[in-house]
Protein backbone atom coordinates (compact mmCIF):
# COMPACT_ATOMS: atom_id res chain seq x y z
CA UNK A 1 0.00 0.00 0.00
CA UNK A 2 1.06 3.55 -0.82
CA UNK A 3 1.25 6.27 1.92
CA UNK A 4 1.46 9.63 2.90
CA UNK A 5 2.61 10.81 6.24
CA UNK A 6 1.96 14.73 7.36
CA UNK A 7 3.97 14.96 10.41
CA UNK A 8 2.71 18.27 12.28
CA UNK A 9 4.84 17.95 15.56
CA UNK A 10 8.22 18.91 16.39
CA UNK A 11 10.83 16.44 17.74
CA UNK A 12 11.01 17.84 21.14
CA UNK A 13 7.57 18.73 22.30
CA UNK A 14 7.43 19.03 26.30
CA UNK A 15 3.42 17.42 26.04
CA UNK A 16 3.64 14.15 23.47
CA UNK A 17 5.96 11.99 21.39
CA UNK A 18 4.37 12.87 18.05
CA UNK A 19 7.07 12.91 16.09
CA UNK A 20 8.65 9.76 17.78
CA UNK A 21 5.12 8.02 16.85
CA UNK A 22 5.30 9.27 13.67
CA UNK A 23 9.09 7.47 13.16
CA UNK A 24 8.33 4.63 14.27
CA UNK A 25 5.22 4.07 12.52
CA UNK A 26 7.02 4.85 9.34
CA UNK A 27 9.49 2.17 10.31
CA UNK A 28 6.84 -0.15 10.90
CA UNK A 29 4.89 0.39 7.00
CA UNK A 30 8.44 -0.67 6.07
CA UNK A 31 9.20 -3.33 7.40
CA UNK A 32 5.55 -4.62 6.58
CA UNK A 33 6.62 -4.04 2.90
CA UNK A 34 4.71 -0.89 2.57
CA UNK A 35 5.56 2.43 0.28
CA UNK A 36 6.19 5.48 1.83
CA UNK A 37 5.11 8.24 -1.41
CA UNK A 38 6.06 11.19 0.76
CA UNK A 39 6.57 12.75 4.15
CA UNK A 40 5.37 16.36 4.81
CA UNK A 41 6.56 17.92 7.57
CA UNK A 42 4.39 21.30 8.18
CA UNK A 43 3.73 23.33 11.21
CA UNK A 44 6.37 22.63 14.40
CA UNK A 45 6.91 19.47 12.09
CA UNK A 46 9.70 21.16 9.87
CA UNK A 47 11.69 21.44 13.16
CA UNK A 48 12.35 17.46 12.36
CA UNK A 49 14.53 18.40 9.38
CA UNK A 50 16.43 21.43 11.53
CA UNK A 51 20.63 20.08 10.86
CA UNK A 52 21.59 22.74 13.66
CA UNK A 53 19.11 20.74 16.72
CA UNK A 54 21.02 19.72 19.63
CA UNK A 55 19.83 17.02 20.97
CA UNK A 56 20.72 16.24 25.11
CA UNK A 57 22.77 13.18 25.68
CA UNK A 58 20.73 10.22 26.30
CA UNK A 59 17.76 11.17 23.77
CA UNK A 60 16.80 10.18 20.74
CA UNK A 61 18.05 12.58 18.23
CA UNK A 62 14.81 12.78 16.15
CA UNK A 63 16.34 15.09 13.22
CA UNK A 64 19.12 12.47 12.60
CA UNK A 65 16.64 9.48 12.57
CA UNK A 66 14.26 11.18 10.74
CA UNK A 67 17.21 12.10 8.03
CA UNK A 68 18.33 8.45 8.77
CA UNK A 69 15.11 7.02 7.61
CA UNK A 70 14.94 9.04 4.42
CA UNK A 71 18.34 8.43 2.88
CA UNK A 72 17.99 4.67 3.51
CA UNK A 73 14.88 4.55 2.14
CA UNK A 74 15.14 7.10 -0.53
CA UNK A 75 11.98 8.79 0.43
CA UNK A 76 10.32 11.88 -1.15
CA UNK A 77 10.63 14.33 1.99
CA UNK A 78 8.89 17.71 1.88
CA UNK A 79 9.26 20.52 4.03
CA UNK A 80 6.11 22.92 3.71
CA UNK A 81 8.38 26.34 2.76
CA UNK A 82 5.85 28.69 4.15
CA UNK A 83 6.04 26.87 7.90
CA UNK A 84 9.91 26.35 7.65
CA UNK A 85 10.50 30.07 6.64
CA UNK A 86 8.38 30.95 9.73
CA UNK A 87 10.12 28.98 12.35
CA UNK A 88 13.64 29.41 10.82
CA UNK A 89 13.97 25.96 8.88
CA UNK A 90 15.39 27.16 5.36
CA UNK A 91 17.82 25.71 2.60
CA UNK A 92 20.76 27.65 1.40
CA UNK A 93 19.02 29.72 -1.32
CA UNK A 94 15.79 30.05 0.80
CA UNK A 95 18.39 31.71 3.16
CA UNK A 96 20.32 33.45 1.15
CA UNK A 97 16.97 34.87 -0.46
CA UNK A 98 15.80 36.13 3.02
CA UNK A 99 19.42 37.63 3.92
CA UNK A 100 20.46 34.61 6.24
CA UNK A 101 23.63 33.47 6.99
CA UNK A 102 22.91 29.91 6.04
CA UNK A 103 20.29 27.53 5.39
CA UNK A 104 19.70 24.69 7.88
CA UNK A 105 17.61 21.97 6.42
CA UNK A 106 18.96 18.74 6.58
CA UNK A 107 20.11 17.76 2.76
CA UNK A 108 17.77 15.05 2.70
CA UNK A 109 14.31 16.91 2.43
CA UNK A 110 13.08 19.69 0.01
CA UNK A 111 11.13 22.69 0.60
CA UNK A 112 8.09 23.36 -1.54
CA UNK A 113 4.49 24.07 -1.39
CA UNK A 114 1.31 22.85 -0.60
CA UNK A 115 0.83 21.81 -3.64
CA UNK A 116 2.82 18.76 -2.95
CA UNK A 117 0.94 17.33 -0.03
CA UNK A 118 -2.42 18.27 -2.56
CA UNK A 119 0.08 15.74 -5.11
CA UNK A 120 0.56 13.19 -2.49
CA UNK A 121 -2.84 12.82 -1.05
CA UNK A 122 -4.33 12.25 -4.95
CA UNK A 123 -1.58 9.78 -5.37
CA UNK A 124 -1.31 8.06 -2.19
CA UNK A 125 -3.83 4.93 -0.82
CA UNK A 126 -3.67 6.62 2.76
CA UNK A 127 -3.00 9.65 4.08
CA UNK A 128 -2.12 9.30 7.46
CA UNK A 129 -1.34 12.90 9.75
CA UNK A 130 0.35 12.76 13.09
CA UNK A 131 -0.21 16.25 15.37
């Protein structure tokens, strides 16, 4: 089966383990033989994707798994441009468009548009949104 996933929650939220969830249950479709069409990270989601998080020693670094998981995979990973522009997220001629010093997206996502998730929902089997 074909999916989507529309992650909407950062890696580190103080209230839930969204984006943990949302891992893992990519993992899982995997390893069950499942197709992963795309990932869209929008919202506090395209913190996932951030290369300059820190994570504390004994945690999970989410951003790294999350890259992790695409490169092995080869999955289409999207990073809604609107959100990451908001909260900071940005590739190097996103930044250098908005007079930054440097992008930060990790290499293995994209930003675009909406119009991508619109792409992967009329493509995809399931649609499945964690946040």
């Amino acid at each position: 089966m074909l999916f989507t996933l529309v992650i909407h929650s950062g890696p580190y939220s103080q209230t839930s383990s969204t984006s943990l969830n949302a891992l893992n249950f990519a993992k899982a479709l995997l390893k069950e033989g499942h197709t992963i069409h795309r990932l869209f990270f929008y919202g506090d989601g395209v913190f996932n994707l951030n290369a300059q998080m820190v994570t504390p020693q004994g945690e999970i670094d989410l951003p790294k798994a999350w890259h992790t998981l695409i490169e092995d995979h080869s999955i289409d990973s999207v990073v809604c441009i609107a959100a990451g522009a908001r909260r900071g997220v940005l590739n190097d001629s996103e930044a250098k468009r908005h007079q930054k010093d440097s992008g930060n997206l990790l290499g293995s996502s994209d930003l675009s548009g909406l119009g991508q998730l619109i792409e992967a929902a009329a493509t995809s089997e399931r649609v499945i949104t964690f946040g």
